[in-house]
Protein backbone atom coordinates (compact mmCIF):
# COMPACT_ATOMS: atom_id res chain seq x y z
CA UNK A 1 13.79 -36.76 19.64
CA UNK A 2 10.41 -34.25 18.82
CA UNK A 3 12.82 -31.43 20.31
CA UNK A 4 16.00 -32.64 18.42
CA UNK A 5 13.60 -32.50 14.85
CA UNK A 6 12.34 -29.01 15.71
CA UNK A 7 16.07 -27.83 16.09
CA UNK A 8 17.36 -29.21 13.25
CA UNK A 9 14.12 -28.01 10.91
CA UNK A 10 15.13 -23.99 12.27
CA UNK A 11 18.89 -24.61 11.51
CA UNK A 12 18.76 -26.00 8.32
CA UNK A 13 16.80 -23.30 6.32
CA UNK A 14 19.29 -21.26 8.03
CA UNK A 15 21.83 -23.13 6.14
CA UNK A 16 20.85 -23.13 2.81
CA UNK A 17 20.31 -19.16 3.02
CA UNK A 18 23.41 -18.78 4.56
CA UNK A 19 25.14 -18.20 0.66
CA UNK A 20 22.93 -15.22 -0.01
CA UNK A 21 24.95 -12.83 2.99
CA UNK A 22 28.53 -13.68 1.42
CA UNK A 23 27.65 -10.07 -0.97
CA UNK A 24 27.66 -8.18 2.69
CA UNK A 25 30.48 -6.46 3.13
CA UNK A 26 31.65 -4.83 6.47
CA UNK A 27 33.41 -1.09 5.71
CA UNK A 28 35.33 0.64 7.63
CA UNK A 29 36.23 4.29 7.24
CA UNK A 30 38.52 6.91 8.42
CA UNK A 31 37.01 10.30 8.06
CA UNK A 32 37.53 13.87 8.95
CA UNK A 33 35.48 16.51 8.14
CA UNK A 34 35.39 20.29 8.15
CA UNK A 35 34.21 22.58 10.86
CA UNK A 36 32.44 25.07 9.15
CA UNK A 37 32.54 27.90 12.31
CA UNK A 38 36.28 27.74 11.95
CA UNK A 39 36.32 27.39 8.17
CA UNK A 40 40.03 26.58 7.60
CA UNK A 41 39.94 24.08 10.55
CA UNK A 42 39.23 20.09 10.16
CA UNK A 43 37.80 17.98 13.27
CA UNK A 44 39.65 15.29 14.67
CA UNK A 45 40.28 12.15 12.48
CA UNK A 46 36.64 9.76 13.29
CA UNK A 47 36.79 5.97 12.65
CA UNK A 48 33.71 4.57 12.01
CA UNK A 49 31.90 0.69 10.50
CA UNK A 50 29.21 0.32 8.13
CA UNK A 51 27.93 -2.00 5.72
CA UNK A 52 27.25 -2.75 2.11
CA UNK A 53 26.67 -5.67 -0.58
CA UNK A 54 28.07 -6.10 -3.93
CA UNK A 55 25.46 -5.68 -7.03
CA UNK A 56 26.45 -6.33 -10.48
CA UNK A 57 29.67 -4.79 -12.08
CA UNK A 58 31.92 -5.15 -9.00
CA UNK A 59 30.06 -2.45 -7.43
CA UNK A 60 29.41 -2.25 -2.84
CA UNK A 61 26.27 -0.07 -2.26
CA UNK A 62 26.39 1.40 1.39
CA UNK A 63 25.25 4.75 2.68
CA UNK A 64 26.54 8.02 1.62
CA UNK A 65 27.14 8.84 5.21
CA UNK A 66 29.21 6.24 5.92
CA UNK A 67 31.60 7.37 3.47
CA UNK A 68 31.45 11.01 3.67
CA UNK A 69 34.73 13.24 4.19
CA UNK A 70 36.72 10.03 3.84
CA UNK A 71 40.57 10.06 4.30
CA UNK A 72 41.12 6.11 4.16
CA UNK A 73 38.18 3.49 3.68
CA UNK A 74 38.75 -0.36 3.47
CA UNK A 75 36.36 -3.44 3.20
CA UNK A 76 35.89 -6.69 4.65
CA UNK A 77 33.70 -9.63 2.95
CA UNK A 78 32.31 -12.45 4.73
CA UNK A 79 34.83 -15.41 6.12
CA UNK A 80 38.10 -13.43 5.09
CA UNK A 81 40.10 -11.32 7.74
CA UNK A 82 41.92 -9.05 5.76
CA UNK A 83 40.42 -5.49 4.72
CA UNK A 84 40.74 -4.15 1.50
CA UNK A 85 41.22 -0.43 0.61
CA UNK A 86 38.40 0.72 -0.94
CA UNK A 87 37.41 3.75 -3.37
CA UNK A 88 34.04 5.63 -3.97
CA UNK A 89 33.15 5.53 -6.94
CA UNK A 90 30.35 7.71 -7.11
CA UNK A 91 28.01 9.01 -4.37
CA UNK A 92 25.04 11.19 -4.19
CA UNK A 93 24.25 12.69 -0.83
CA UNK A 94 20.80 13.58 -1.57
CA UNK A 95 19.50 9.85 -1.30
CA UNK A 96 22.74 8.99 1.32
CA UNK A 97 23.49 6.45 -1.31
CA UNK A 98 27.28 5.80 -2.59
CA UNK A 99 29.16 3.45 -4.85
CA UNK A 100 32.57 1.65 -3.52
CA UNK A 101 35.15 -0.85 -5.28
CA UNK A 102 37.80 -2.42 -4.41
CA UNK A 103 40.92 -2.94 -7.09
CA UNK A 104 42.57 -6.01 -5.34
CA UNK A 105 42.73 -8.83 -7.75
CA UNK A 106 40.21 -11.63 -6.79
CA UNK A 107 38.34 -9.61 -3.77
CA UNK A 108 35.12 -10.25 -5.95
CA UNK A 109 35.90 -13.84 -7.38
CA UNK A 110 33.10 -15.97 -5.62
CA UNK A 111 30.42 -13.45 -4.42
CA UNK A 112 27.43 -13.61 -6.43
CA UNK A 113 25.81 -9.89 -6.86
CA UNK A 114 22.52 -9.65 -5.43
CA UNK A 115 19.41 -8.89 -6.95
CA UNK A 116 17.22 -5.89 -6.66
CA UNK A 117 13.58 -5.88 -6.51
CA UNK A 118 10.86 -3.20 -5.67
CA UNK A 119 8.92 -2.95 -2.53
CA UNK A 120 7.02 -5.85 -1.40
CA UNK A 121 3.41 -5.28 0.32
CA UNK A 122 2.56 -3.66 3.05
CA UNK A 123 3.10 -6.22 6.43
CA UNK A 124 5.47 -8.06 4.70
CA UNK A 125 8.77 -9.65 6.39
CA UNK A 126 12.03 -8.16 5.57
CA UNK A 127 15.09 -9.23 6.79
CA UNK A 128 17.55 -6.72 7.70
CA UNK A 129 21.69 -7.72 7.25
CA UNK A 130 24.69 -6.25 8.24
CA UNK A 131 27.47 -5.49 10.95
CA UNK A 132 25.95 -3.29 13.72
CA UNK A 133 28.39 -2.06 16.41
CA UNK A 134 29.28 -4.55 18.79
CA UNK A 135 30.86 -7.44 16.90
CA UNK A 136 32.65 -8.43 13.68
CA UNK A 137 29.77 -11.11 12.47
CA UNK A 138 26.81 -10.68 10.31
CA UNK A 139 24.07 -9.61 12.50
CA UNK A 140 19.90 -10.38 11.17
CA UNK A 141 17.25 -9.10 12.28
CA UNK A 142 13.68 -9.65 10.98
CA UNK A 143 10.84 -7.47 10.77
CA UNK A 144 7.57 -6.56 9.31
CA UNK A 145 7.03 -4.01 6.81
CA UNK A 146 4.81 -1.13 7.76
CA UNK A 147 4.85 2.03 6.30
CA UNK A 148 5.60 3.72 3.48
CA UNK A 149 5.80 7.35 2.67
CA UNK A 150 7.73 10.44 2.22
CA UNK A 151 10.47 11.34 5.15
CA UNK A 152 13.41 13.92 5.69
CA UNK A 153 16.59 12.07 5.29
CA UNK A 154 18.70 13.15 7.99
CA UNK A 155 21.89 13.15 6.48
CA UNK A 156 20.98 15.49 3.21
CA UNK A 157 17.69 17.16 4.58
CA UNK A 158 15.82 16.34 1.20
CA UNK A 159 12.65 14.50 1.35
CA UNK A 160 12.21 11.15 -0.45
CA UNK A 161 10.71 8.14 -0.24
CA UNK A 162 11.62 5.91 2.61
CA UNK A 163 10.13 2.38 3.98
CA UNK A 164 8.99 1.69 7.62
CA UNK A 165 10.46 -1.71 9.14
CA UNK A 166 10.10 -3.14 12.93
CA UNK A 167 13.43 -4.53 12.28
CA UNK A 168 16.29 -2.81 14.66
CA UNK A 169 19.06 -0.90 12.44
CA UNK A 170 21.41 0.13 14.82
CA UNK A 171 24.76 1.82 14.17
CA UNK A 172 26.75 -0.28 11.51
CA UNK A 173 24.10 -1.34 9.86
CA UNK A 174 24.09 1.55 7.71
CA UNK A 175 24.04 0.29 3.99
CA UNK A 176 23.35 -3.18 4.78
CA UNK A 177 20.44 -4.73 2.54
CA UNK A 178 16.36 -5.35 3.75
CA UNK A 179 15.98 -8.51 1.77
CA UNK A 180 12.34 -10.37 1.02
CA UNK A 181 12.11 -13.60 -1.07
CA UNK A 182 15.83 -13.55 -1.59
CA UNK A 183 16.03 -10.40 -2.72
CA UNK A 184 17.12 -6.45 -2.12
CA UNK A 185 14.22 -4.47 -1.49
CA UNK A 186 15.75 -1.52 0.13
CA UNK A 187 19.08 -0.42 2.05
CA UNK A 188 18.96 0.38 5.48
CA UNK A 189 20.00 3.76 7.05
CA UNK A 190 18.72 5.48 9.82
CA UNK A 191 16.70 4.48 13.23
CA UNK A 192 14.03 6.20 15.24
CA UNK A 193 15.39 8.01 18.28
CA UNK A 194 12.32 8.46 19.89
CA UNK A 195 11.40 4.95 19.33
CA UNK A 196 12.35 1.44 19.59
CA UNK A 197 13.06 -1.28 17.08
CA UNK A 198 11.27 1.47 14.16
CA UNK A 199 14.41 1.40 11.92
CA UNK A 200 13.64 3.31 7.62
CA UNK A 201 14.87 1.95 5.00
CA UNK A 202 15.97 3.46 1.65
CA UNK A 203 13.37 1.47 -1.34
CA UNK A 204 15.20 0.12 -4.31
CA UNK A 205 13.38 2.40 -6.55
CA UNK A 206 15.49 5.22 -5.24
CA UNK A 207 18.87 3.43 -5.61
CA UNK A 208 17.56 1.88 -9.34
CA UNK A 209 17.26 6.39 -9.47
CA UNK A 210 20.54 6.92 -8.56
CA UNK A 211 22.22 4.43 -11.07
CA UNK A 212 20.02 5.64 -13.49
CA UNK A 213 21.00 8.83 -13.31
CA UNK A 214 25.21 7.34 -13.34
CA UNK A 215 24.95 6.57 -16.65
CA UNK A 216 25.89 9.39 -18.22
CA UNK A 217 28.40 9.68 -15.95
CA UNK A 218 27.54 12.40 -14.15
CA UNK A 219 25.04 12.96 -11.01
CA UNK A 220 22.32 15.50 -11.40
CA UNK A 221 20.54 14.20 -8.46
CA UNK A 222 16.20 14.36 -7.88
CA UNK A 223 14.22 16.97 -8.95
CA UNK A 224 11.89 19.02 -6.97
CA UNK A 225 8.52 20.25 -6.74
CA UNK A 226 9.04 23.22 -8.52
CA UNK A 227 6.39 25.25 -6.98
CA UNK A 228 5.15 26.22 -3.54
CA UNK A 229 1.39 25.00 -3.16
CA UNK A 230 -1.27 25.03 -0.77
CA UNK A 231 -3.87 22.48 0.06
CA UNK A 232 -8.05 23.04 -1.42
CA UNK A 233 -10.18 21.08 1.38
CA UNK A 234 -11.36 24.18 2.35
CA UNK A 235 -14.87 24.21 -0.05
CA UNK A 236 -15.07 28.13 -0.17
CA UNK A 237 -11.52 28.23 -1.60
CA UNK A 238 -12.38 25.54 -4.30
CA UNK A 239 -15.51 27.39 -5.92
CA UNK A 240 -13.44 31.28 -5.67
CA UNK A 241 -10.83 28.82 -8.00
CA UNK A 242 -14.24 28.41 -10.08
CA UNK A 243 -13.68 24.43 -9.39
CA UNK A 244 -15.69 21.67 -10.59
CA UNK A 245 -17.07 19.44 -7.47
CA UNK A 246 -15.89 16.02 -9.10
CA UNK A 247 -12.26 18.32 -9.35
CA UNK A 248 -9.14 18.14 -6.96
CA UNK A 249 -5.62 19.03 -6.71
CA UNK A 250 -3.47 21.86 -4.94
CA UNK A 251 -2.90 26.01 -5.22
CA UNK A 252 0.25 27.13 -6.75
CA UNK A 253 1.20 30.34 -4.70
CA UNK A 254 4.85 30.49 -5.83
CA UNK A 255 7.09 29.67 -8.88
CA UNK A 256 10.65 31.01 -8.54
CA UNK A 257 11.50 33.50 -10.88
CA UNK A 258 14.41 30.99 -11.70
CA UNK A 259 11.90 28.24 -13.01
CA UNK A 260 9.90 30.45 -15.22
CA UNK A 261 11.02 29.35 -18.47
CA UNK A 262 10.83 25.89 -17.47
CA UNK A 263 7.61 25.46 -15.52
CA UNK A 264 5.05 26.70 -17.54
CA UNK A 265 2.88 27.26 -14.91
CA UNK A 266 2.09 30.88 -12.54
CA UNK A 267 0.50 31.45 -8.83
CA UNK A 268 -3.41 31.28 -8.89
CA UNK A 269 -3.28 27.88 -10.87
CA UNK A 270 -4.97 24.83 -9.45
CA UNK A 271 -2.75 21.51 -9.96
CA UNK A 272 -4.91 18.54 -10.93
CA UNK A 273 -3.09 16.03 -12.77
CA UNK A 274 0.91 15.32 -12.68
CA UNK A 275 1.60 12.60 -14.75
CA UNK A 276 -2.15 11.42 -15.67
CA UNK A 277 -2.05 11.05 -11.60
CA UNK A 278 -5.26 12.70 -9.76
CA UNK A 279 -4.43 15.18 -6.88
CA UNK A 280 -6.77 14.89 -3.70
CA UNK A 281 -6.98 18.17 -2.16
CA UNK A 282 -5.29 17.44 0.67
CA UNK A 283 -2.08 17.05 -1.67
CA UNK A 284 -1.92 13.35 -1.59
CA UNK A 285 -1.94 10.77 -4.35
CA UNK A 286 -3.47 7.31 -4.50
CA UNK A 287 -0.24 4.67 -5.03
CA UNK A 288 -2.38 1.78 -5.11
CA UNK A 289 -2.30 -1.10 -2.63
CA UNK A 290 -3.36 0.97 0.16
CA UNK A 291 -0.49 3.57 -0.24
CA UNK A 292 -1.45 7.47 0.01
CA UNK A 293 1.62 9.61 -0.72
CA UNK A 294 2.57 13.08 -1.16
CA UNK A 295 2.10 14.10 -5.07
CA UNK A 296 5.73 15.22 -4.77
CA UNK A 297 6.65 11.89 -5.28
CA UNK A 298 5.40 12.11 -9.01
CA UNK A 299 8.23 14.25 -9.32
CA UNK A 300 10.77 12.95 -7.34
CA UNK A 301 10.97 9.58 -9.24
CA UNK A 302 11.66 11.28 -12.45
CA UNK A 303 14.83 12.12 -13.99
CA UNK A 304 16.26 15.56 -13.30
CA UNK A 305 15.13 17.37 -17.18
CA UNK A 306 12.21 15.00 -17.58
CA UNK A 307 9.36 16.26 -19.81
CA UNK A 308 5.98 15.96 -17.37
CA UNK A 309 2.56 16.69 -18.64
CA UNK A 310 0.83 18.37 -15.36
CA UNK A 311 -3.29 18.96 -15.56
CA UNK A 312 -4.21 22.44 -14.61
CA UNK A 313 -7.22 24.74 -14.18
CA UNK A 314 -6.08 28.18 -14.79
CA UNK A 315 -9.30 31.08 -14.41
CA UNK A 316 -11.90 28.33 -14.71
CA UNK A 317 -10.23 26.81 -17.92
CA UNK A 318 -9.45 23.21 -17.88
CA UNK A 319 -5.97 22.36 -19.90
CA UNK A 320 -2.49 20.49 -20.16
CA UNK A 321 1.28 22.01 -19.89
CA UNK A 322 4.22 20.29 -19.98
CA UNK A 323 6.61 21.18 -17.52
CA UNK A 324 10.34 20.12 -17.22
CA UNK A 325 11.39 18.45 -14.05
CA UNK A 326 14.08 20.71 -11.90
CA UNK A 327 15.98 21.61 -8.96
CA UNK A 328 13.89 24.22 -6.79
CA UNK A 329 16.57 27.15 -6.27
CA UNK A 330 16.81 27.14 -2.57
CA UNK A 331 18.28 30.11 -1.48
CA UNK A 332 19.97 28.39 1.89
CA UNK A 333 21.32 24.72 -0.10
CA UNK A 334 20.48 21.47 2.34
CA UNK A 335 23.78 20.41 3.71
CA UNK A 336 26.79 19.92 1.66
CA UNK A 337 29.09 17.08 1.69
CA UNK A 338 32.94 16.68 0.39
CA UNK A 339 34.02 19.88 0.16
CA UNK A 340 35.46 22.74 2.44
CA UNK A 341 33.81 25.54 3.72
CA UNK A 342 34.11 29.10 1.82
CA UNK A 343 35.64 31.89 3.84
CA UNK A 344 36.61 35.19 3.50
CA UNK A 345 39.27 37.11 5.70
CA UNK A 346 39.33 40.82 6.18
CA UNK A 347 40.97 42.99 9.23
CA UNK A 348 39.99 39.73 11.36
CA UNK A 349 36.56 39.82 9.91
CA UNK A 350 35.14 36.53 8.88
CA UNK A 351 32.71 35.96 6.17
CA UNK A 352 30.79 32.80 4.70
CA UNK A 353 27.68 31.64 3.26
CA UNK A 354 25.09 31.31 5.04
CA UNK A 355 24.75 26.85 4.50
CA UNK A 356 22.74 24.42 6.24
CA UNK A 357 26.44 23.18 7.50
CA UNK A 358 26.79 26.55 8.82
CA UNK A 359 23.71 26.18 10.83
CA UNK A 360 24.24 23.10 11.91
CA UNK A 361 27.18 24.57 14.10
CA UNK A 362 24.44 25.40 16.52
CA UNK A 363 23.51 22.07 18.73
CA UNK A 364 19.94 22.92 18.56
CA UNK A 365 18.11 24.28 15.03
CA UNK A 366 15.61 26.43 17.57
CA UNK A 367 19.11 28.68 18.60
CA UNK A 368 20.12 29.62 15.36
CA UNK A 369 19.01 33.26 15.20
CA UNK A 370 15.82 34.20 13.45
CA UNK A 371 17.52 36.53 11.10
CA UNK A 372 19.07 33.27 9.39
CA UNK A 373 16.86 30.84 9.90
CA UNK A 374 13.83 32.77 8.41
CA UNK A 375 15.85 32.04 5.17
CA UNK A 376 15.12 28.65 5.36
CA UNK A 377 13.00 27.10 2.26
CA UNK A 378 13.06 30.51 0.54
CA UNK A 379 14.21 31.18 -3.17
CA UNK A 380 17.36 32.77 -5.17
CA UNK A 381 16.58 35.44 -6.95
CA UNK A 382 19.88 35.04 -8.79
CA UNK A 383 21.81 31.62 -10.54
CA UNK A 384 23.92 31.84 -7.99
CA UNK A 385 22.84 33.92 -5.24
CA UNK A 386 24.03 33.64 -1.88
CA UNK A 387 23.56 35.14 2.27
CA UNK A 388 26.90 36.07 3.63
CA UNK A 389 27.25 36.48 7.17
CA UNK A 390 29.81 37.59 9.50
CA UNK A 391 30.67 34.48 11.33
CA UNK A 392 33.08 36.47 13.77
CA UNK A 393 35.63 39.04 14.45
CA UNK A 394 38.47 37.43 15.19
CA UNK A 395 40.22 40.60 17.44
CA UNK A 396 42.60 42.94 16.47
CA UNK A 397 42.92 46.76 17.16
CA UNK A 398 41.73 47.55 13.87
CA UNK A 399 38.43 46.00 14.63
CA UNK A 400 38.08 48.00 17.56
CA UNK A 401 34.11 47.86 18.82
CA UNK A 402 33.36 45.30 16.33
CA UNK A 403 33.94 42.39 18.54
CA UNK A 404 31.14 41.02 19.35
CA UNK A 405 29.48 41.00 15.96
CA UNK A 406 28.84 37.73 15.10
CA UNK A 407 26.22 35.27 12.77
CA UNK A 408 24.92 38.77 11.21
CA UNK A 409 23.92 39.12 7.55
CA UNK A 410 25.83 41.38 5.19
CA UNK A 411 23.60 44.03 3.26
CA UNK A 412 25.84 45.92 1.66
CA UNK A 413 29.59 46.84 1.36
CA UNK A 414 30.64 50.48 0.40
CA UNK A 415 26.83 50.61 -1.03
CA UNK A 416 26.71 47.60 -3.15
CA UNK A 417 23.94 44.70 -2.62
CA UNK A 418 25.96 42.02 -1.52
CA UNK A 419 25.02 38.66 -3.47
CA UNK A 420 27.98 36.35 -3.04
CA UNK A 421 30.79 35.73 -0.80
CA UNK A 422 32.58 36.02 -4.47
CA UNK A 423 31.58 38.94 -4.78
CA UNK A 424 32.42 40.73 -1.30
CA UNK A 425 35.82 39.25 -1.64
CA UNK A 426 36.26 40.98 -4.83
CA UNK A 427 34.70 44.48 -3.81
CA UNK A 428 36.75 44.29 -1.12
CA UNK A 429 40.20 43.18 -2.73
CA UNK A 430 39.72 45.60 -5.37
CA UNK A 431 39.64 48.96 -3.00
CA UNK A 432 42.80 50.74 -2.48
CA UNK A 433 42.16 52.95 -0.55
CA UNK A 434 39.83 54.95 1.39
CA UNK A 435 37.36 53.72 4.17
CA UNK A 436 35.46 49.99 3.83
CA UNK A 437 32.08 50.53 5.07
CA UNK A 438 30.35 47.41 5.62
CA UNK A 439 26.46 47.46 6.01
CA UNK A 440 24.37 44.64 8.29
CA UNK A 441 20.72 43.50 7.59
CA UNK A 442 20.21 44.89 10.83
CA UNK A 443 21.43 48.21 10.11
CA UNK A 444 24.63 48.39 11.77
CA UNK A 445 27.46 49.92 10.25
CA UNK A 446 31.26 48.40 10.47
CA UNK A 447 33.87 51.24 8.94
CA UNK A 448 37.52 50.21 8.50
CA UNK A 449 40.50 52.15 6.96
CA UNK A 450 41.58 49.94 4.20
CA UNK A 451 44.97 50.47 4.50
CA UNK A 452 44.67 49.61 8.13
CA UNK A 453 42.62 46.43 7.31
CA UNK A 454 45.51 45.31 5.04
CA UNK A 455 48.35 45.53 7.14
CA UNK A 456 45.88 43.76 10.17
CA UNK A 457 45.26 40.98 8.10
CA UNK A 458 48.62 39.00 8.05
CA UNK A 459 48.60 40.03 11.54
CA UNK A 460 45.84 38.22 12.66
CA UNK A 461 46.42 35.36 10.45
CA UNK A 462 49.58 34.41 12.27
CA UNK A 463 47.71 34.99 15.56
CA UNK A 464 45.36 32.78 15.02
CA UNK A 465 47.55 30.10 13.13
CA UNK A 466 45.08 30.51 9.64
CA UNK A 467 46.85 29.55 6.77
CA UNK A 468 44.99 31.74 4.38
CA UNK A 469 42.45 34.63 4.21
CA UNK A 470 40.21 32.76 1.79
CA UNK A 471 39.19 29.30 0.90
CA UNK A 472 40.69 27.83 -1.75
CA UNK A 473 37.57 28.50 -4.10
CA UNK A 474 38.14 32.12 -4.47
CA UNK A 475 41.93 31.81 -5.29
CA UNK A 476 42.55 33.57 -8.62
């Protein structure tokens, strides 16, 4: 009878919660997405499952990634076997966060939207929901909350906020809710590898960002810190800065020339304040309830052209600026999602951007070549300044001794600083004549007759079955 009683008392609460998981939604989605070595190529079409829950408006939150390069998505709620085409809505890759919907008549009559709430404390439970691989139910796990701080997320490379849970998020559970008191406290989206049942989830405050930022209908993502800085614990540096000892905060040693007239601020000034928020010198800020986070942060939860008063000491002098909140001009962009590659075809010579995506074509970051990855995390000097490289030489007699040229930076063609894959294509197209002389960063020169290069360019289009010797973002 005692056992009978302690069965029923575990079931029941069950029960009664059992209402609050008919807003998670399994998604499926049909995807296929560019291969950006063979730039007018697609991969094979990839099926995968994810999850999401319904908020207010008719609206499914799930993961960015789960939706990316979609060709067909549809979605399944709780108790009903038919699926649903779906659209996106809106998505921002940065945070891996997208908005679906479904236009059938009635798919959302009966599902109550859940609730969003911040963060709870450190060590509290969460309860993670959704449809991991390996069946069509709603899956639960529980965990503890443990950590919160800054972390890459994997699918955009930017660094935001992100929650620590013991709870296992396994695939499919992508874009399934962490719940606490009834309640959405953060979306999951990416496990550990090197560790077990260590699964992050994405805090409310970051989606509450991202709808935020929807509502004047158009995404300008998170800003940046807009400067390079270096830490002050050493105590020699802080007195040459001509610091007081109750003073901390970080070195600015770059501003992009890009941010100039929006960042009032130059290298050799000492960062105290962002916000009314004391720096330590180790570049961390006190969030309260135990939480020490990187004073990035301060900017990151602001909206992208947000006014920000930032405390500086500047040649001994104490004062205030007021900054505006922006996009650091990376001169290699963090990977881009839902859109094709940009190409250029000449005489079997192909050129693109040097991307993240690009390098991501190697398995392993540590074999892309050190002449483009040293690029990483540096600056444009230019609105919209970009690395072209060589990707190959796809062969042809006219490129002769140029074969094996390959993931090598342009410097120059026929003398000109090359800036943009727009603008090789157009140096290029607008010869007539003559010899192209193509210059690499690493000094090597690639000469073609132009009229040569012309006639070898349908040639070894039809060899290769390309449909076209540039993307369709440099079409007239």
């Amino acid at each position: 009878m005692l056992h009978r009683i302690l069965v029923l008392s575990f079931v029941l609460p069950m029960l009664l919660a059992a209402g609050e998981y008919d807003a998670v939604v399994k998604i499926f989605s049909v995807s296929s997405r560019p291969n950006f070595y063979l730039p007018w190529q697609n991969f094979s079409q990839r099926n995968a499952s994810a999850s999401g829950f319904v908020i207010e408006g008719k609206r499914i939150i799930t993961n960015a990634h789960a939706v990316s390069y979609p060709t067909f998505i549809t979605v399944r709620k709780p108790g009903d076997q038919t699926r649903y085409p779906a659209r996106v809505v809106s998505v921002n890759h940065e945070c891996d966060l997208a908005i679906l919907t479904v236009d059938a008549p009635g798919f959302f009559d009966g599902i109550p939207p859940m609730e969003l709430a911040d963060l709870p404390p450190l060590q509290s439970s969460v309860s993670v929901i959704g449809y991991p691989v390996g069946g069509d139910n709603v899956s639960i796990t529980s965990g503890v909350l443990s950590r919160i701080e800054p972390r890459r997320y994997s699918h955009s490379g930017k660094q935001l906020l992100a929650a620590q849970v013991d709870a296992a998020i396994n695939p499919g559970n992508s874009g399934g809710p962490a719940m606490h008191g009834g309640k959405v406290v953060g979306i999951a989206f990416q496990g550990a590898a090197s560790a077990q049942n260590i699964g992050y989830i994405i805090p409310c405050s970051v989606l509450k960002h991202f709808l935020k930022d929807l509502e004047d209908g158009r995404i300008d993502g998170f800003p940046d810190v807009p400067f390079r800085s270096e830490p002050l614990e050493n105590p020699d540096l802080r007195r040459s800065l001509k610091m007081k000892k109750e003073m901390s905060g970080v070195l600015v040693i770059e501003l992009p020339e890009l941010l100039k007239q929006e960042v009032p601020l130059q290298p050799g000034d000492v960062v105290l304040k962002v916000d009314g928020r004391n720096i330590a010198n180790d570049g961390t800020i006190d969030f309260g309830q135990g939480k020490v986070l990187f004073f990035g942060c301060l900017f990151w939860e602001q909206q992208l052209g947000t006014a920000l008063p930032v405390t500086i000491l500047r040649d001994g002098v104490e004062k205030i600026v007021e900054t505006k909140t922006v996009k650091f001009p990376f001169r290699v962009p963090n990977q881009l999602y839902d859109r094709n590659p940009s190409y250029y075809l000449a005489g079997g010579i192909v050129f693109t951007p040097l991307t993240i995506n690009y390098m991501s074509t190697w398995k392993n970051i540590d074999q892309v070549p050190d002449e483009l990855a040293v690029n990483l995390g540096k600056s444009r000097n230019l609105p919209d300044e970009e690395i072209v490289v060589i990707s190959m030489v796809l062969a042809d007699e006219v490129n002769l001794g140029y074969q094996r040229v390959g993931a090598d930076i342009v410097s120059t063609v026929n003398g000109v600083k090359i800036t943009s894959l727009r603008q090789l294509a157009s140096l290029i197209d607008s010869q007539k004549e003559g010899f192209l002389e193509i210059v690499l960063q690493n000094g090597m020169r690639l000469v073609m007759d132009v009229s040569g290069m012309r006639e070898a360019t349908p040639r070894v289009m039809h060899r290769y079955r390309i449909p076209s010797d540039r993307s369709s973002d440099l079409k007239p």
